[in-house]
PDB file of N, CA and C in Angstrom:
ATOM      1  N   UNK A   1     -57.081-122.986-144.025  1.00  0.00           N
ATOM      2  CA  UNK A   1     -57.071-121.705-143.339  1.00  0.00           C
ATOM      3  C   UNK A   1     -58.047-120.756-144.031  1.00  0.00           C
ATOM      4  N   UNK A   2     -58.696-120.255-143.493  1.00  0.00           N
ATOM      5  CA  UNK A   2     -59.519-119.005-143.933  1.00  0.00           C
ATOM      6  C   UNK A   2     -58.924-118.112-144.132  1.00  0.00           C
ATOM      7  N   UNK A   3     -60.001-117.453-145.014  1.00  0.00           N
ATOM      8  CA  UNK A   3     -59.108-115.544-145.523  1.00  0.00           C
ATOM      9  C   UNK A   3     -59.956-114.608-145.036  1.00  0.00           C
ATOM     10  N   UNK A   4     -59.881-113.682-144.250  1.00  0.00           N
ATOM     11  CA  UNK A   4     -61.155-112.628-143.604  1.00  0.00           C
ATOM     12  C   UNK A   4     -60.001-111.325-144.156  1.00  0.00           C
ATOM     13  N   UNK A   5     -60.949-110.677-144.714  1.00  0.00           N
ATOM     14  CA  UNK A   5     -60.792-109.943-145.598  1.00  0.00           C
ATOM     15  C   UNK A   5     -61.649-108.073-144.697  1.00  0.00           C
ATOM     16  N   UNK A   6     -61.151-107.270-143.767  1.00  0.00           N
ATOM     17  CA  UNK A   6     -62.039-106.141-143.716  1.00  0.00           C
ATOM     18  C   UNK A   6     -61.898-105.233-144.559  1.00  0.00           C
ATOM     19  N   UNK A   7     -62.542-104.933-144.844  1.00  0.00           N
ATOM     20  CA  UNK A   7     -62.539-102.879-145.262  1.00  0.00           C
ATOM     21  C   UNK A   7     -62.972-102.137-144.193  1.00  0.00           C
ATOM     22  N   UNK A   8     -62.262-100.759-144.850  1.00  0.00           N
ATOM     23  CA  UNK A   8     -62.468-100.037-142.945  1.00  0.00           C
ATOM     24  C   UNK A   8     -62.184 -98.838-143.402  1.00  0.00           C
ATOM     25  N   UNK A   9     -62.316 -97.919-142.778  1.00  0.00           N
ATOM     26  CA  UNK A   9     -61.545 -96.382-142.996  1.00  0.00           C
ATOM     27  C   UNK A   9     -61.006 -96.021-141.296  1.00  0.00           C
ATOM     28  N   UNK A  10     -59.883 -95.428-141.246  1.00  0.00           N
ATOM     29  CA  UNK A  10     -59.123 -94.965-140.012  1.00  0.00           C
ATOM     30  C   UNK A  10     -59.783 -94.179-138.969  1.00  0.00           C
ATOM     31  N   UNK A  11     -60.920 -93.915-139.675  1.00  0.00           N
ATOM     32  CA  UNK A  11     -61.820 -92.339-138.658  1.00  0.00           C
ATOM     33  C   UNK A  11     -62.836 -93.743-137.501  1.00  0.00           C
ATOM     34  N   UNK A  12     -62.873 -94.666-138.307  1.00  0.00           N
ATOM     35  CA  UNK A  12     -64.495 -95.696-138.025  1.00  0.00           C
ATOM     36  C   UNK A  12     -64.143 -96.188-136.443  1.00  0.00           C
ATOM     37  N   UNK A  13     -64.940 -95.528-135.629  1.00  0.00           N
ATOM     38  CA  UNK A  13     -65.027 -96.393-134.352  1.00  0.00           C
ATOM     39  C   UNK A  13     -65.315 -98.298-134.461  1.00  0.00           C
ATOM     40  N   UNK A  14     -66.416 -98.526-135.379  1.00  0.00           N
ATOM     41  CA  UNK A  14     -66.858 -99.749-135.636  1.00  0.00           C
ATOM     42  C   UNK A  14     -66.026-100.605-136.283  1.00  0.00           C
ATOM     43  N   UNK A  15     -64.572 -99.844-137.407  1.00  0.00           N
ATOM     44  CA  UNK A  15     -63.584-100.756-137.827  1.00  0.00           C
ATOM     45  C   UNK A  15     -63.293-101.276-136.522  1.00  0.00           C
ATOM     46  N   UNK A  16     -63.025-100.475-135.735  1.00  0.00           N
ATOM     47  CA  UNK A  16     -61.879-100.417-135.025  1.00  0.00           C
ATOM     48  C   UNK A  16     -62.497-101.662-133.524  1.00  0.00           C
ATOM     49  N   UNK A  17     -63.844-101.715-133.265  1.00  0.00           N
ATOM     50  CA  UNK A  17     -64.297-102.291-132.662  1.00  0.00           C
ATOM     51  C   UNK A  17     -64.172-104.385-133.268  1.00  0.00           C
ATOM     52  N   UNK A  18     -63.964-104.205-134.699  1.00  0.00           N
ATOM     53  CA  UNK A  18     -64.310-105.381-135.317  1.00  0.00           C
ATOM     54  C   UNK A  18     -63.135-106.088-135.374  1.00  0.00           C
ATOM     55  N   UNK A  19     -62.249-105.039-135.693  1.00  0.00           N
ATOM     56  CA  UNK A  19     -61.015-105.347-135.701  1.00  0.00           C
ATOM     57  C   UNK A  19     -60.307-106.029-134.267  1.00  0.00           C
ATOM     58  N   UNK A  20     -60.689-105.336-133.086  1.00  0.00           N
ATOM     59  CA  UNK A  20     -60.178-105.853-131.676  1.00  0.00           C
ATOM     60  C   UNK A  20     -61.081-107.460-131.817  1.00  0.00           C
ATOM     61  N   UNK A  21     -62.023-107.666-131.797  1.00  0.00           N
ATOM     62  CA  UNK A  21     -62.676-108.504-132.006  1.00  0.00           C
ATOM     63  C   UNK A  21     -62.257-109.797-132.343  1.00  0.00           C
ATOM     64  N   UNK A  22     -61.611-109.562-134.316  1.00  0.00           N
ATOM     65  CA  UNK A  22     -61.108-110.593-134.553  1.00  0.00           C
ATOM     66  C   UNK A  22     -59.624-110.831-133.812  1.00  0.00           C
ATOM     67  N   UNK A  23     -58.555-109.663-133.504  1.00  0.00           N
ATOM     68  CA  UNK A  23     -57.696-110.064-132.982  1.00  0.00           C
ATOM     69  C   UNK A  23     -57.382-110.561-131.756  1.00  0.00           C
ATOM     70  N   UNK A  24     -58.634-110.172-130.885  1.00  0.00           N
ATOM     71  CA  UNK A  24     -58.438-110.936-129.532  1.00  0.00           C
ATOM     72  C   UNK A  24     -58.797-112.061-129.735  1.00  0.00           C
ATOM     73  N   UNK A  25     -59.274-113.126-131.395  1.00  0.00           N
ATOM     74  CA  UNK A  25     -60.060-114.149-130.997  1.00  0.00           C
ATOM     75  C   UNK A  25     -58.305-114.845-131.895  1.00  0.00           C
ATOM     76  N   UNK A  26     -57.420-114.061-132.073  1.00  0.00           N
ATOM     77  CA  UNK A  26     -56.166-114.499-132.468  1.00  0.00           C
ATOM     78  C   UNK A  26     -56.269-114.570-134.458  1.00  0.00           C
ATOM     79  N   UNK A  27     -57.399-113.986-134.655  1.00  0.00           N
ATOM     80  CA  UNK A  27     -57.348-114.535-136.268  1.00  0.00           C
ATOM     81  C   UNK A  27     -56.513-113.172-137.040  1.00  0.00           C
ATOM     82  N   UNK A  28     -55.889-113.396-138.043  1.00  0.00           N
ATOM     83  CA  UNK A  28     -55.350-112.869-138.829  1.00  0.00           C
ATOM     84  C   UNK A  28     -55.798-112.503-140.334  1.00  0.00           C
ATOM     85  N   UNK A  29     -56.174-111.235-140.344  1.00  0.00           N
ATOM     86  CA  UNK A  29     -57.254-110.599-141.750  1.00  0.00           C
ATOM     87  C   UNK A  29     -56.016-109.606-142.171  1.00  0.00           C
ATOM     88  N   UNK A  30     -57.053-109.547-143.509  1.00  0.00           N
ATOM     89  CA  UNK A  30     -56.237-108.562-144.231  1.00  0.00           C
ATOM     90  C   UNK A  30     -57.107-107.050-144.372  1.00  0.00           C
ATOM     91  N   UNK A  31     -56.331-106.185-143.660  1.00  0.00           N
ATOM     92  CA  UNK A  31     -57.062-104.714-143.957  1.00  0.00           C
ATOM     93  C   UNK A  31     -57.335-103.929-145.129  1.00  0.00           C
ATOM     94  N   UNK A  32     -58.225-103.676-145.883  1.00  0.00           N
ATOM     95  CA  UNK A  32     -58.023-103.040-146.776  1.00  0.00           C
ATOM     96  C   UNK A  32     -58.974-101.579-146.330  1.00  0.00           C
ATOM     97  N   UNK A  33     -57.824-100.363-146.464  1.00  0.00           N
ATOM     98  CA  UNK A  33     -58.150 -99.154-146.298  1.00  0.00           C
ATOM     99  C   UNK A  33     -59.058 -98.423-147.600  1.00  0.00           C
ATOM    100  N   UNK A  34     -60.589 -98.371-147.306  1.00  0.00           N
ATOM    101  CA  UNK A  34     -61.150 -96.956-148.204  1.00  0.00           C
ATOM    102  C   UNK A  34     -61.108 -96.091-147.966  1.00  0.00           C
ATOM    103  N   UNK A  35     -60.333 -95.158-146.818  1.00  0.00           N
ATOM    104  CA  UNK A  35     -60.621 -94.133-146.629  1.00  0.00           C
ATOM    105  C   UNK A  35     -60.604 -93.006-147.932  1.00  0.00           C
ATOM    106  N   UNK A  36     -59.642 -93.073-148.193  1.00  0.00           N
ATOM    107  CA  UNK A  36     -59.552 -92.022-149.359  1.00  0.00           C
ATOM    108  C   UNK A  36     -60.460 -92.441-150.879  1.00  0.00           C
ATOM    109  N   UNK A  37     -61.092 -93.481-150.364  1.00  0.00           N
ATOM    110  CA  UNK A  37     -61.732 -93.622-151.930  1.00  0.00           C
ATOM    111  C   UNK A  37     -61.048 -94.451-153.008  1.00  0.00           C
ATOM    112  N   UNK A  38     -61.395 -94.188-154.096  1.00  0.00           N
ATOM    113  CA  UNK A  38     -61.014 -94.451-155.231  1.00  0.00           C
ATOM    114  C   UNK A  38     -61.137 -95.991-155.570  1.00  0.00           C
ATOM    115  N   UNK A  39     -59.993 -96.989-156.446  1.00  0.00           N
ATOM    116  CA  UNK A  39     -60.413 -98.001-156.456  1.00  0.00           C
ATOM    117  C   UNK A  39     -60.478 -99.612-155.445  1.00  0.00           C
ATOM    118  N   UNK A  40     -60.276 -99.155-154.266  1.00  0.00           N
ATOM    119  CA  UNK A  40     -60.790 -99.913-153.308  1.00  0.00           C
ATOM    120  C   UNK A  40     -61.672 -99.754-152.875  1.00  0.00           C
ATOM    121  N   UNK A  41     -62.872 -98.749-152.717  1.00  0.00           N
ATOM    122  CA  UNK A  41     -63.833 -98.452-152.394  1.00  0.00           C
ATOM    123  C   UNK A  41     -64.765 -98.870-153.228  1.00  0.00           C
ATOM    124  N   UNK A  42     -64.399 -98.787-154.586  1.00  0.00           N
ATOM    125  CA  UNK A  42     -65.537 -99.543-155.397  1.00  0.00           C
ATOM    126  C   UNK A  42     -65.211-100.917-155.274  1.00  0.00           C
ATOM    127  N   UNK A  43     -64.374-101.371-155.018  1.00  0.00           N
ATOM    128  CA  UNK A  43     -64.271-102.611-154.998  1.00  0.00           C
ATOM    129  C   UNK A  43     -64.988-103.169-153.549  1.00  0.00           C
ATOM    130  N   UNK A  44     -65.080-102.588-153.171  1.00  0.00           N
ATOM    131  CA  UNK A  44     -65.407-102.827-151.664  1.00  0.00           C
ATOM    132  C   UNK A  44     -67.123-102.836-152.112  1.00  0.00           C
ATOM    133  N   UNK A  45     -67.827-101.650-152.606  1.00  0.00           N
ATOM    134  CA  UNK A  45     -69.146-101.397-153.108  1.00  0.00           C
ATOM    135  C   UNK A  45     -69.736-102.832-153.855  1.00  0.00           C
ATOM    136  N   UNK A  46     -68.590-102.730-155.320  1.00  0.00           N
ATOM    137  CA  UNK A  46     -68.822-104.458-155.792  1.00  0.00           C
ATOM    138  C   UNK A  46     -68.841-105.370-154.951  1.00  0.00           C
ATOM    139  N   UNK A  47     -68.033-106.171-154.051  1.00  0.00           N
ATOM    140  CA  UNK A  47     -68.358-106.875-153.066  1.00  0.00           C
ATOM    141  C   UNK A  47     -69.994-107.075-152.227  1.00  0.00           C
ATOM    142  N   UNK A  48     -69.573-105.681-151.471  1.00  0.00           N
ATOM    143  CA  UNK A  48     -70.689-105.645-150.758  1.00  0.00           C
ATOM    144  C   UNK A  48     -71.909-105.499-150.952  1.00  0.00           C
ATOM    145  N   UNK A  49     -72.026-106.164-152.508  1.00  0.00           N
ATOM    146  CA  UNK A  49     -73.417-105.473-153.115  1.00  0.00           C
ATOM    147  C   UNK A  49     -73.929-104.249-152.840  1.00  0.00           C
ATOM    148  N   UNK A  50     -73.014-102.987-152.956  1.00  0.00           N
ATOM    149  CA  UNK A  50     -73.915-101.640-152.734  1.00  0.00           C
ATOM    150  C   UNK A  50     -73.649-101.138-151.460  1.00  0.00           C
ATOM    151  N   UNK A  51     -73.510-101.860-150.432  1.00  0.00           N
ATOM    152  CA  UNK A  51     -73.436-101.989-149.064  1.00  0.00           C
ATOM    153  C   UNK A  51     -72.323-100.650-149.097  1.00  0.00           C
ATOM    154  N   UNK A  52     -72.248 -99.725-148.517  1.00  0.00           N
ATOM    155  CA  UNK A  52     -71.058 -98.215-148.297  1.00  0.00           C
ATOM    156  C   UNK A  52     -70.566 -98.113-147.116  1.00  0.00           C
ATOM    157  N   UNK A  53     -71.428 -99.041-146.208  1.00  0.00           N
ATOM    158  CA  UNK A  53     -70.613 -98.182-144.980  1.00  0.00           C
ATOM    159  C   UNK A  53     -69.293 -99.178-144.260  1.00  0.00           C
ATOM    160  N   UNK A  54     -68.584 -98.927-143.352  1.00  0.00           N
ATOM    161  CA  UNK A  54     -67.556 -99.438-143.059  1.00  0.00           C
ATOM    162  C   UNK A  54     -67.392 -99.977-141.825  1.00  0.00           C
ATOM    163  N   UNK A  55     -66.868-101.252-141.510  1.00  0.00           N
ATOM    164  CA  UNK A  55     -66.296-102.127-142.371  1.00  0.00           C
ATOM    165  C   UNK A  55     -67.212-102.993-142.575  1.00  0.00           C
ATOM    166  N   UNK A  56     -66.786-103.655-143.606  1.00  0.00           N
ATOM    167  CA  UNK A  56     -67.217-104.864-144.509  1.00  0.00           C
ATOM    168  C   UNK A  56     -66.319-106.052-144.012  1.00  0.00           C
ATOM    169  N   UNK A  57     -67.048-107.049-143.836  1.00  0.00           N
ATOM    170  CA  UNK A  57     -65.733-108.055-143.609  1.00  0.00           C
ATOM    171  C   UNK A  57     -66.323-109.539-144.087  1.00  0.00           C
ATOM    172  N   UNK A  58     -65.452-110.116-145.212  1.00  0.00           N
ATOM    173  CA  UNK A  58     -66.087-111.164-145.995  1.00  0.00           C
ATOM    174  C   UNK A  58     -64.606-112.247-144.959  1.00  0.00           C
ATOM    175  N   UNK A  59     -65.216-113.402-145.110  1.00  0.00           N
ATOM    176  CA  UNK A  59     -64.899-114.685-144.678  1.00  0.00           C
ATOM    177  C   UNK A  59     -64.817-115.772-145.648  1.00  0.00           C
ATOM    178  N   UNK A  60     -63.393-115.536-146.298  1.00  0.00           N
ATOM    179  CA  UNK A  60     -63.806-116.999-147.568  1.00  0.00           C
ATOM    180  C   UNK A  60     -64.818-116.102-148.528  1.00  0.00           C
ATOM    181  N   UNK A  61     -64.502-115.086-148.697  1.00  0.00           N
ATOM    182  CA  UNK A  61     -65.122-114.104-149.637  1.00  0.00           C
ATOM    183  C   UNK A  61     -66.866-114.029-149.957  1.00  0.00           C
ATOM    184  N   UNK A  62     -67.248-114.500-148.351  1.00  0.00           N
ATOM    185  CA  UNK A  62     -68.734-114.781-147.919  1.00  0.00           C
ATOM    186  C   UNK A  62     -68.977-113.169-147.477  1.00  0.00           C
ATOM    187  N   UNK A  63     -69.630-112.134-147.540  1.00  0.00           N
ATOM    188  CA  UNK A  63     -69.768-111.217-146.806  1.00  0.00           C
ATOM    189  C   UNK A  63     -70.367-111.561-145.789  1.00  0.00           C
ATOM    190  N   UNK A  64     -70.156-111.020-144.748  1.00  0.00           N
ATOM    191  CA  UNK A  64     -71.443-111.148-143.559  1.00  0.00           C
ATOM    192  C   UNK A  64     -71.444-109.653-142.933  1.00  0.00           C
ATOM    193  N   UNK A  65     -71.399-108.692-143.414  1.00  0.00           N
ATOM    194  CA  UNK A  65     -71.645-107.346-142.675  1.00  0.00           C
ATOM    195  C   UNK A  65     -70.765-106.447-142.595  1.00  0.00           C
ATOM    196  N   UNK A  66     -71.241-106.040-141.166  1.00  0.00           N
ATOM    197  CA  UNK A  66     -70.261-105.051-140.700  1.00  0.00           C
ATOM    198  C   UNK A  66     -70.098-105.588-138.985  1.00  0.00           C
ATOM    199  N   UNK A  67     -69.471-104.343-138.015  1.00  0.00           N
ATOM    200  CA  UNK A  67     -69.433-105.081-136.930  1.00  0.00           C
ATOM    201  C   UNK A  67     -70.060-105.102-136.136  1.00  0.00           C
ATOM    202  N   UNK A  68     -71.428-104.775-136.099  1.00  0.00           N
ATOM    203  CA  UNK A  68     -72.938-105.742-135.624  1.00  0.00           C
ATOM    204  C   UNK A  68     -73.403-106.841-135.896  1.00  0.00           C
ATOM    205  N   UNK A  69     -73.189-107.062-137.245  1.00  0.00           N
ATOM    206  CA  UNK A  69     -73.209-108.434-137.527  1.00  0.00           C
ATOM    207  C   UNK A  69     -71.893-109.590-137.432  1.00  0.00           C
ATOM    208  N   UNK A  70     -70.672-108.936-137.454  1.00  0.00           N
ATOM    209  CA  UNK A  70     -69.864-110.137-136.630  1.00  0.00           C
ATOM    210  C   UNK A  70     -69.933-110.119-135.317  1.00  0.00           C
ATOM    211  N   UNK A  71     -70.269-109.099-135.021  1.00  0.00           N
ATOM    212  CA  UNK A  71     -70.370-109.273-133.015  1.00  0.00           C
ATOM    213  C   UNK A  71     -71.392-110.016-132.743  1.00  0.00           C
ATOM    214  N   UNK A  72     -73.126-110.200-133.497  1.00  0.00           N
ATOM    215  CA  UNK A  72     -74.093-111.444-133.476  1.00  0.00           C
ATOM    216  C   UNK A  72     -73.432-112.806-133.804  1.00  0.00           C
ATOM    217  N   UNK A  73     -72.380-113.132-134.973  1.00  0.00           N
ATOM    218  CA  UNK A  73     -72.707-114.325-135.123  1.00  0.00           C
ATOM    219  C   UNK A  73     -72.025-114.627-134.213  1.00  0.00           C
ATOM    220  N   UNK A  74     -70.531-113.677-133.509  1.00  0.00           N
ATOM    221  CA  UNK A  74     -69.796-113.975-131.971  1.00  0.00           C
ATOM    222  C   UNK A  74     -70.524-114.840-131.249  1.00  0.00           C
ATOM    223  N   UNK A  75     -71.628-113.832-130.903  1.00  0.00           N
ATOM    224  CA  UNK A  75     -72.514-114.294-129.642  1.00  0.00           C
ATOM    225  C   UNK A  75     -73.370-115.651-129.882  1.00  0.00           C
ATOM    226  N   UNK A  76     -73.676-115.712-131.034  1.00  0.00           N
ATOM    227  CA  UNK A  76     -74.554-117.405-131.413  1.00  0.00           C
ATOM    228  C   UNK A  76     -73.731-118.364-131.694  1.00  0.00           C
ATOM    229  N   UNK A  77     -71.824-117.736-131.662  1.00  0.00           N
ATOM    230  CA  UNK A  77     -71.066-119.210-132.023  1.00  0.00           C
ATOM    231  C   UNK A  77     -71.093-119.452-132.942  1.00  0.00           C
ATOM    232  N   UNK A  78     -71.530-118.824-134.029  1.00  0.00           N
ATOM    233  CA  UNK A  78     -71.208-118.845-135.593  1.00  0.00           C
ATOM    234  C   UNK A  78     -69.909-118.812-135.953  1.00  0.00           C
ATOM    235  N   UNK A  79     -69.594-117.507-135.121  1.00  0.00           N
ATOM    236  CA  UNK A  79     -68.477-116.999-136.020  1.00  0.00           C
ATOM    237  C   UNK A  79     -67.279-117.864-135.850  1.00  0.00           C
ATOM    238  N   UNK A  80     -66.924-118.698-134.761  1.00  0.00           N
ATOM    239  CA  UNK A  80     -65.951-119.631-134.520  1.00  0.00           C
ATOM    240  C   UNK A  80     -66.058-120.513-135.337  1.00  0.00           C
ATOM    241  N   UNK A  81     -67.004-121.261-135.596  1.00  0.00           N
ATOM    242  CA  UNK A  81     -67.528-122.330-136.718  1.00  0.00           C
ATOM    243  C   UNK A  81     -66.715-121.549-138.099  1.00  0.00           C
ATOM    244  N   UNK A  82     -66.878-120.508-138.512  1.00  0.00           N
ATOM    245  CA  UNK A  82     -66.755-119.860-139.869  1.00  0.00           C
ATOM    246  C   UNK A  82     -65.510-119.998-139.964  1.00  0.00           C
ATOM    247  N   UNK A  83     -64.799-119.377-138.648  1.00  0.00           N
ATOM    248  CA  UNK A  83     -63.307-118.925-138.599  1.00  0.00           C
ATOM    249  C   UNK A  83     -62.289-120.370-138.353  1.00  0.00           C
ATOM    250  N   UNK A  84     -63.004-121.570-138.130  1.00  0.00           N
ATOM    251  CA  UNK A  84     -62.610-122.938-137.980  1.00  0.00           C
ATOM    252  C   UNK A  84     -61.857-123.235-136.453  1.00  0.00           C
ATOM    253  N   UNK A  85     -62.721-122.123-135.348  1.00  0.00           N
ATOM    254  CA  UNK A  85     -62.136-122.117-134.338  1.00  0.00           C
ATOM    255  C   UNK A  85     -62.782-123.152-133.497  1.00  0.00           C
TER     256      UNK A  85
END
């Protein structure tokens, strides 16, 4: 089983887009909230190599973006491959 892992903050249209995404495709992630900062946000920064904006969403602790880039690999059929669908 895979682990998909987002970061997100509550305000983010684009969490919130990534998020419908994976759940209409039935997969089950774990949210982790930066909104307020502090030490999930750097942790999120460490991860994402630098990367700040929201969400982040690693796969098997692979980053691949935010949700432009999971909505591409959607569309090329990547992302099913990743997610072992």
């Amino acid at each position: 089983m895979v682990v998909v892992e987002v970061y997100t903050s509550m305000w983010c249209p684009f969490c919130h887009r990534a998020k419908k995404l994976l759940k209409d495709k039935g997969v089950d992630f774990n949210e982790i909230d930066v909104g307020m900062g502090g030490k999930t946000r750097q942790e999120m920064l460490d991860r994402a190599e630098g990367r700040y904006t929201v969400p982040q969403i690693f796969i098997d602790n692979v980053g691949i973006g935010g949700s432009d880039e999971l909505a591409s690999l959607d569309q090329n059929g990547q992302l099913n491959l990743m997610l072992g669908l």
